[in-house]
Protein backbone atom coordinates (compact mmCIF):
# COMPACT_ATOMS: atom_id res chain seq x y z
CA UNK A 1 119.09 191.60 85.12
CA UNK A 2 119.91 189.30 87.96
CA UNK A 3 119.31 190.02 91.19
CA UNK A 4 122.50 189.56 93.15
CA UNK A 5 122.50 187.58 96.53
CA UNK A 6 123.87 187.99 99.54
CA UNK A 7 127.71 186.83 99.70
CA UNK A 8 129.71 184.89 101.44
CA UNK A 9 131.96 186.31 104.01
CA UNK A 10 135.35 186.24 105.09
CA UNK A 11 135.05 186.58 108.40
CA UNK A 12 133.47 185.46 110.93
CA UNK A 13 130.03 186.84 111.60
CA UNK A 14 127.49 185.80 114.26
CA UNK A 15 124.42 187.14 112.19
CA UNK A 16 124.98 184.65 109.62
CA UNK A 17 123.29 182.10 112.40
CA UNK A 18 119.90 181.69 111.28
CA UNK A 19 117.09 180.99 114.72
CA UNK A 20 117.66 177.53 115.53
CA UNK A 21 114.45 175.47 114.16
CA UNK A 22 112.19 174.25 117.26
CA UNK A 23 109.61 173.73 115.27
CA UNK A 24 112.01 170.69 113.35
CA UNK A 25 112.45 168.78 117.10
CA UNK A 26 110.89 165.93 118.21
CA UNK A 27 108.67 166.01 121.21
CA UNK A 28 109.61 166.24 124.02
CA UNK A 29 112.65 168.16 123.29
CA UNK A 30 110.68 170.69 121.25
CA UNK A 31 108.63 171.52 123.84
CA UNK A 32 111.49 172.19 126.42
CA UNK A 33 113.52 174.12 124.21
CA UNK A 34 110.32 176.32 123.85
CA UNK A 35 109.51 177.04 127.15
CA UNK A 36 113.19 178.71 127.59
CA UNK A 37 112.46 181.87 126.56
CA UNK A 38 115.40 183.44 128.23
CA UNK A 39 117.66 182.05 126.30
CA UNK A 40 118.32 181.10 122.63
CA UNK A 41 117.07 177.31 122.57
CA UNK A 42 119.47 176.13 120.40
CA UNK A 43 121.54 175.30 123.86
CA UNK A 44 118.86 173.02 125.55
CA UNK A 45 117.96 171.43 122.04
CA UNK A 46 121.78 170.76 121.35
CA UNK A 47 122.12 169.27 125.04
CA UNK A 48 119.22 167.20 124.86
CA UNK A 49 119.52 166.35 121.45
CA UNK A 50 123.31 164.73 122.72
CA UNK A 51 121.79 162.91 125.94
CA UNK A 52 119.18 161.10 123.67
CA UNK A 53 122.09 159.94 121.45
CA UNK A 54 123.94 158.67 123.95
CA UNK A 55 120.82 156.17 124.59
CA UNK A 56 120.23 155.60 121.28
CA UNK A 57 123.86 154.98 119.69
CA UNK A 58 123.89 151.33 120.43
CA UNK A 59 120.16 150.59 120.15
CA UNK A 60 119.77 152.00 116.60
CA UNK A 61 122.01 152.77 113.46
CA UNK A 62 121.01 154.54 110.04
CA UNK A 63 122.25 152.80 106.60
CA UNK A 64 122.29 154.59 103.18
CA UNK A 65 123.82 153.81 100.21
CA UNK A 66 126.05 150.62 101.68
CA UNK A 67 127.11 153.32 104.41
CA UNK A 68 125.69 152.76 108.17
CA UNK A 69 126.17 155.07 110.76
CA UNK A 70 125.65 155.21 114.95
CA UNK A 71 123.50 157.54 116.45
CA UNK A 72 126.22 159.17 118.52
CA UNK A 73 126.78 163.12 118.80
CA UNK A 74 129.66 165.02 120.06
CA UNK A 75 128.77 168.72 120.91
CA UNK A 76 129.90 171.73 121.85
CA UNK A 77 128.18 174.35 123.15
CA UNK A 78 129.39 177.80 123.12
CA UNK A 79 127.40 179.38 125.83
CA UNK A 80 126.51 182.70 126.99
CA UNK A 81 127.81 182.98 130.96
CA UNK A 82 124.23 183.63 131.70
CA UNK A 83 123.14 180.12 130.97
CA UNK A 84 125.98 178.09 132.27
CA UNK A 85 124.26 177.35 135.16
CA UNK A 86 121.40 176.40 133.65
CA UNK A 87 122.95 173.66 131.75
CA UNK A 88 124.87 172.79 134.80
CA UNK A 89 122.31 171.94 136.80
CA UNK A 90 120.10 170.00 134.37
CA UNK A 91 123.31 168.08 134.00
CA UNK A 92 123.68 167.30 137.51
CA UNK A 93 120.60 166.78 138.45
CA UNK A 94 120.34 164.30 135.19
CA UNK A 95 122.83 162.34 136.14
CA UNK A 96 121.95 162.21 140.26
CA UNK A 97 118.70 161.37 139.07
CA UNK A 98 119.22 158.52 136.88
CA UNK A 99 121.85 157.25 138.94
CA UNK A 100 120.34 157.14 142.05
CA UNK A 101 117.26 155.01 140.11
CA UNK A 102 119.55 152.82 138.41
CA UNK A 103 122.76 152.76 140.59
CA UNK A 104 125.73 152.95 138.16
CA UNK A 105 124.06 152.83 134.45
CA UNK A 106 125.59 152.29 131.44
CA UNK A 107 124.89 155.78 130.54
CA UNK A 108 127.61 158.26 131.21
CA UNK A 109 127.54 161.97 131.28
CA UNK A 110 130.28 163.94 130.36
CA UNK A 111 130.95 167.53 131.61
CA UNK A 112 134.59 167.73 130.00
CA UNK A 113 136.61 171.04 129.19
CA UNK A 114 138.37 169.27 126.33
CA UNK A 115 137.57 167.03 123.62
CA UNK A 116 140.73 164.37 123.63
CA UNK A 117 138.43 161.84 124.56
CA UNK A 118 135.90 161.31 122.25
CA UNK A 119 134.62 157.54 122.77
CA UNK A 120 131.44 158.88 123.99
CA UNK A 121 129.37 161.75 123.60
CA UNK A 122 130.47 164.98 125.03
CA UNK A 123 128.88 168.09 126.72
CA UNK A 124 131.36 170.36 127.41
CA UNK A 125 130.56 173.92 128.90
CA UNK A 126 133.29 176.47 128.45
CA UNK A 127 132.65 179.88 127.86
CA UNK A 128 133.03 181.47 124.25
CA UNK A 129 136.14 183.25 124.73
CA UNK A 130 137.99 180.53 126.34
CA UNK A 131 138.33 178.47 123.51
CA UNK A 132 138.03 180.08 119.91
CA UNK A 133 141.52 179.82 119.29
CA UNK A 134 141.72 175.43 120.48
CA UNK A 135 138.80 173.59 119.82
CA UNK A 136 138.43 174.43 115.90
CA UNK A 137 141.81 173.31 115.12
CA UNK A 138 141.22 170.25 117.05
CA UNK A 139 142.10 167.30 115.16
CA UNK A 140 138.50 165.81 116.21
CA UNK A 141 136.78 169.07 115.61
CA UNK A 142 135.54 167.57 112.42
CA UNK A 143 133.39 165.29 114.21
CA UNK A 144 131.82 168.08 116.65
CA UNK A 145 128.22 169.45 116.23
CA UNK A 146 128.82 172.95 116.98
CA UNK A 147 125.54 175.43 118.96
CA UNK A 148 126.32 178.50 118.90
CA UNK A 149 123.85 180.96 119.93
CA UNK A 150 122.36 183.16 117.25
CA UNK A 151 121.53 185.68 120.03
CA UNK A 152 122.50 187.02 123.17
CA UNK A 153 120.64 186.21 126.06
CA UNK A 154 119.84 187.43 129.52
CA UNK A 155 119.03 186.05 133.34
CA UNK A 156 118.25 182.26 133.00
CA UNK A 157 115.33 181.51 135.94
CA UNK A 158 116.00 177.83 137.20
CA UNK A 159 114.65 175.37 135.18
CA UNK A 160 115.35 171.44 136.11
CA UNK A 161 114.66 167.67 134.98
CA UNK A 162 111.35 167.11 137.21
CA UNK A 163 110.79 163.74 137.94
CA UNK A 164 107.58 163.08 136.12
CA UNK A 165 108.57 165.03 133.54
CA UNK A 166 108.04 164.00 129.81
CA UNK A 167 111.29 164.12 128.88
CA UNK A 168 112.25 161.57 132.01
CA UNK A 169 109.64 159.17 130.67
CA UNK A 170 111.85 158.84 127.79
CA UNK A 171 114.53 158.82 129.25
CA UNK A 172 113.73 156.32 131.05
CA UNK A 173 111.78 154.15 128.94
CA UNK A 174 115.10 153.95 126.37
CA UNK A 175 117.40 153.49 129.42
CA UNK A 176 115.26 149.98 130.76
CA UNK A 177 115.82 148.99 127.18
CA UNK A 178 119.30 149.66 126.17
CA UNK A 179 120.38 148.27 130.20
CA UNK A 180 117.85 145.15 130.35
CA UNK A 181 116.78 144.51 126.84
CA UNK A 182 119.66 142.08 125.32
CA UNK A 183 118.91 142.95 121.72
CA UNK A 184 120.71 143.41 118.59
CA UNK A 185 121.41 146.68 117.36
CA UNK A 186 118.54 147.77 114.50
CA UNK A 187 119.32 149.08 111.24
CA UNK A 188 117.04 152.07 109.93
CA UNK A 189 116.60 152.83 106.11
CA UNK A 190 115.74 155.81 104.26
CA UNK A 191 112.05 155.52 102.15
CA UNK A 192 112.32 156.12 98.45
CA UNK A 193 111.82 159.44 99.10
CA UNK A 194 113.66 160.13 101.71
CA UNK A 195 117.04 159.02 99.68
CA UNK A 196 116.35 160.97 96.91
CA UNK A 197 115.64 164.03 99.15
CA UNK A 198 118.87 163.29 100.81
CA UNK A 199 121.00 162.92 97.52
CA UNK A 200 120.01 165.72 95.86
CA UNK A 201 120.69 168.15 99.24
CA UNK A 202 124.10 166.53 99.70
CA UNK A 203 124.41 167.07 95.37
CA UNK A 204 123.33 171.04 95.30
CA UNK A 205 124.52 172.07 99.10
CA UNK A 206 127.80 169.84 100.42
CA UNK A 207 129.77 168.74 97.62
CA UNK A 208 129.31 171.91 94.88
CA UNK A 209 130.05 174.36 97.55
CA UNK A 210 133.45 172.44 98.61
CA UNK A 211 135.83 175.16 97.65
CA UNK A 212 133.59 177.95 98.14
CA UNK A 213 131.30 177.62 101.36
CA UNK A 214 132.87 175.07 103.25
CA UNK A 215 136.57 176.26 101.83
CA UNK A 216 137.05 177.28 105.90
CA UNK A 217 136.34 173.54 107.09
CA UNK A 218 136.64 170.87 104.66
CA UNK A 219 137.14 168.42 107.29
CA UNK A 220 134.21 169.06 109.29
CA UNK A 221 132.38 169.02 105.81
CA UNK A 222 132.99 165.44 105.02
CA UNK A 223 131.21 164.32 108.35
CA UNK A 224 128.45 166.41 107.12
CA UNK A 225 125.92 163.67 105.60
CA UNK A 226 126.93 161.47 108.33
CA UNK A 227 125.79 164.30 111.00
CA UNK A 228 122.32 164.79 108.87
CA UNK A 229 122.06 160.78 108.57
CA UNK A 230 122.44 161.07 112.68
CA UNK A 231 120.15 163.81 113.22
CA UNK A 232 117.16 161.61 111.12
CA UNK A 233 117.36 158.98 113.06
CA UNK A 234 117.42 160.77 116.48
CA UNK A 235 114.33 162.65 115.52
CA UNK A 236 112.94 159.19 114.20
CA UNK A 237 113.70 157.38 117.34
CA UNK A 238 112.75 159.78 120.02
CA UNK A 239 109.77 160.85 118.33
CA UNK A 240 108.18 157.00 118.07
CA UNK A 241 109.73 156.39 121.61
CA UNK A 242 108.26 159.35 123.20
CA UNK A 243 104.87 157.94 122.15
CA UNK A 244 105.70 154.57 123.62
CA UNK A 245 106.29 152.75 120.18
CA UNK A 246 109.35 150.72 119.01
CA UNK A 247 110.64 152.89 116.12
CA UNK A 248 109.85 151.95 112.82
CA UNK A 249 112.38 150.30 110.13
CA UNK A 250 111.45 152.67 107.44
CA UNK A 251 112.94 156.86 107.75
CA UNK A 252 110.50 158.71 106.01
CA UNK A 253 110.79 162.02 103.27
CA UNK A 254 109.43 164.42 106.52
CA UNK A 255 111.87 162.91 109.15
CA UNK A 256 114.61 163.74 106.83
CA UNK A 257 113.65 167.20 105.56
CA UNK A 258 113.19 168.18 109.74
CA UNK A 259 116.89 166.72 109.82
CA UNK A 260 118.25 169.13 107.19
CA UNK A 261 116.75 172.36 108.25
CA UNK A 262 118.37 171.26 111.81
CA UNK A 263 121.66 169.99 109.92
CA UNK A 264 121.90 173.73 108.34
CA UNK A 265 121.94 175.63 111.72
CA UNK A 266 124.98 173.36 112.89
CA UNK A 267 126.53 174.25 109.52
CA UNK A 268 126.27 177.93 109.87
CA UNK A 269 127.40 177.17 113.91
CA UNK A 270 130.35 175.45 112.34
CA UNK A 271 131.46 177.72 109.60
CA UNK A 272 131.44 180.82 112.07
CA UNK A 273 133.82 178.84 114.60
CA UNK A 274 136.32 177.64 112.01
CA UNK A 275 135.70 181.38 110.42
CA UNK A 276 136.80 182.68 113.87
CA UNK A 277 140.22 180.49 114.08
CA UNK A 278 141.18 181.96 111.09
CA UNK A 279 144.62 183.25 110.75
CA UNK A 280 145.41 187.30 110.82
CA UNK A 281 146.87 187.12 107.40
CA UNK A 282 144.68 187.82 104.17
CA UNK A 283 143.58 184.94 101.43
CA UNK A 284 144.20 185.57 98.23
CA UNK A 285 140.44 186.32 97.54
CA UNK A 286 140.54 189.05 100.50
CA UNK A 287 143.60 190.63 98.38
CA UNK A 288 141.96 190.61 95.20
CA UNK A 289 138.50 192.69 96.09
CA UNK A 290 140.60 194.79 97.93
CA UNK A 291 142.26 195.73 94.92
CA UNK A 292 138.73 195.92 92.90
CA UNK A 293 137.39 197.86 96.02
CA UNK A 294 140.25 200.88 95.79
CA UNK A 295 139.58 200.58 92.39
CA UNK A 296 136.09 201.63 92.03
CA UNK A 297 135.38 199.64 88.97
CA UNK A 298 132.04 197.86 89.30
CA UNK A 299 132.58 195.94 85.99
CA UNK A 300 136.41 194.81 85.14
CA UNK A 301 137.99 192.76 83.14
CA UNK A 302 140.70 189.80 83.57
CA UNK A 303 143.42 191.59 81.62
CA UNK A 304 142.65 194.54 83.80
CA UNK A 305 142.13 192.85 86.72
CA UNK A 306 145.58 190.83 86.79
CA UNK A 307 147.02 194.53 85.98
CA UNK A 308 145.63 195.73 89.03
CA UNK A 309 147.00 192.68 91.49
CA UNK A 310 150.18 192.56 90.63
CA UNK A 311 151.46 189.81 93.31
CA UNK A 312 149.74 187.14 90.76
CA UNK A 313 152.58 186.82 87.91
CA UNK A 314 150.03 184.81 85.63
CA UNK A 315 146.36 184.23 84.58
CA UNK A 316 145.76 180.94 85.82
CA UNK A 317 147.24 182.12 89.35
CA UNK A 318 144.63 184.69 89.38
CA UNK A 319 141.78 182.49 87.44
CA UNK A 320 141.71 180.63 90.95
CA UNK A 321 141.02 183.48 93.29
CA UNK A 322 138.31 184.89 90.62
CA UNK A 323 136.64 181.62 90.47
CA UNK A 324 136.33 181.22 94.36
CA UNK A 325 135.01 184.78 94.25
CA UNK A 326 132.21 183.93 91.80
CA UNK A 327 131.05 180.42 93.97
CA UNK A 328 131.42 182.88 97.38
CA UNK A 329 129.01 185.47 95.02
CA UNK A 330 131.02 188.45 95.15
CA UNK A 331 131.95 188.27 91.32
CA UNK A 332 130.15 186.56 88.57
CA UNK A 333 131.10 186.76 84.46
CA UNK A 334 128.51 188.57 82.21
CA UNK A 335 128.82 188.72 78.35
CA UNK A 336 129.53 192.10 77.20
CA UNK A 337 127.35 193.42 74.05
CA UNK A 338 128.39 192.12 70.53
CA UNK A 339 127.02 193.77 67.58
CA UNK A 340 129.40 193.53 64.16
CA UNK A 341 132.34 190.83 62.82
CA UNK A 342 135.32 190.13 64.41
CA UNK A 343 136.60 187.85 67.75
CA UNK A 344 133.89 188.04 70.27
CA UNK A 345 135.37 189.73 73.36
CA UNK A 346 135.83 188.08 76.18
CA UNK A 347 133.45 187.93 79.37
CA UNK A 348 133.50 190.72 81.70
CA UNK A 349 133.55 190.05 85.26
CA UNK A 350 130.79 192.36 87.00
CA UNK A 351 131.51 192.77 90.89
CA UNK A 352 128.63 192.91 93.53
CA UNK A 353 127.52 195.97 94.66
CA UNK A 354 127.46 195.05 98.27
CA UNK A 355 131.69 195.53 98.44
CA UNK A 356 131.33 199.16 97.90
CA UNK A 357 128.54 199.45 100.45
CA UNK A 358 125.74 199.81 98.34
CA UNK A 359 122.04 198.09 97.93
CA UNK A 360 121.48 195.25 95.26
């Protein structure tokens, strides 16, 4: 028999954030984000990650399939306090820095508490309380790359942008070009590969979990493949600037599977915070494994089933609760035995053992 697999919940729950990927990061951000031990590094990778975009959303642009998109993130971080003034001083002293050098640069840094203007990429540092219940429903939430931390943290030692530091020699080395450089923007591709790789991810894991996984934020789901498309060429870019190389035309299959397994973390980030902004009242799903749940039946079936929830006055109104409970995995059909003549009975819905507490 089948193994069943975890399902999907309800409600919001922080331990569905997987550890943020370091290893998927482009130097030098990767090694940054390691060196914080104290803290989950899904924060500095997710502020860095936004400052390089911001020098690389007019330089560069990604194209696939007649579609082209800028390199521009908007985050938000939802912070422990313990780090806020960690990312508030590597803010300031970013900005001091590379103003001082380059008097009033093109480049601005934003340390906004709200998101109405989104023109240019944001970093906004609020604490995770504060803002559950706003920034979700935000009608521009759908375009925000979400870092939430998969674990609490404790005491952040002071950690800031020195001035020969690696990351600084990017910085600066994009900055001379995108300020004194009067170049066309540059359109990347996707290799052979790397489109195929693409297609079949946003095939199996965006648009066949619609009305299952991303049911809690179909908006922020559309931008999806544009935020992967973004993520590709920002580890592209950085990674061939960081070595001092103008990046090349061609995206390849590697670049793009790094961008995914990065792409997935801000899913999960962004599925917990819509999750959370959820209203008190329960779906129609919620109400219907209740019902199995008092029941104690571990195989039903449909008949039965629509017996048992009586606020559904036909099949079909039922038929659409049971089939988002078999995409979130917390029902699926089997065929019951046949042996003899006669009309085959009908498939019985089995439920996963996990809603009565038990092991698979």
């Amino acid at each position: 028999m089948e193994l069943w697999k975890q399902p999907i919940s309800f409600s919001a729950n922080r331990s569905d954030i997987p550890p943020y990927p370091v290893r998927c990061l482009p130097e030098p951000i990767r090694s940054m984000s390691e060196r914080a031990k104290e803290f989950d590094p899904a924060i500095p990778a997710t502020y860095y990650l936004t400052i390089c975009s911001s020098l690389f959303s007019n330089l560069f642009e990604v194209s696939c399939f007649g579609d082209t998109v800028q390199l521009n993130l908007f985050s938000f971080i939802f912070e422990n306090p313990a780090v806020k003034g960690f990312i508030t001083r590597s803010y300031c002293n970013a900005r001091e820095l590379f103003q001082k050098k380059y008097g009033n640069c093109c480049i601005l840094f934003k340390n906004a508490h709200a998101v109405e203007d989104m023109d240019l990429p944001n970093i906004s540092l609020n604490y995770f309380q504060d803002f559950w219940g706003d920034i979700p429903s935000h009608e521009k939430s759908c375009e925000l790359l979400f870092a939430v931390p998969a674990r609490d943290v404790g005491s952040v030692h002071e950690r800031d942008l020195g001035e020969g530091g690696q990351f600084q020699r990017l910085f600066e080395r994009v900055l001379y070009t995108k300020m004194y450089c009067n170049r066309a923007c540059m359109t990347l591709t996707l290799s052979d590969d790397a489109t195929k790789l693409f297609s079949d991810y946003c095939a199996t894991n965006i648009y066949s979990r619609l009305k299952s996984e991303f049911a809690v934020c179909p908006e922020w789901c559309e931008n999806y493949p544009k935020l992967i498309l973004k993520l590709c060429g920002l580890i592209h870019c950085i990674a061939y600037s960081n070595a001092g190389i103008e990046p090349a035309a061609i995206i390849n299959e590697m670049t793009m599977t790094a961008a995914i397994q990065l792409a997935e973390y801000y899913k999960c980030c962004a599925i917990y915070a819509f999750r959370s902004n959820r209203h008190i009242e329960r779906s129609d799903e919620e109400y219907v494994l209740n019902k199995i749940k008092t029941s104690s039946k571990q195989c039903i079936s449909r008949r039965d089933l629509l017996h048992l929830c009586r606020k559904f006055h036909t099949m079909d109104e039922l038929n659409r609760s049971v089939q988002t409970l078999i995409d979130l995995g917390w029902l699926r059909e089997v065929e019951p035995s046949y042996r003899g003549f006669g009309r085959k009975p009908s498939p019985i819905l089995e439920v996963n053992p996990l809603l009565f507490g038990k092991r698979t």
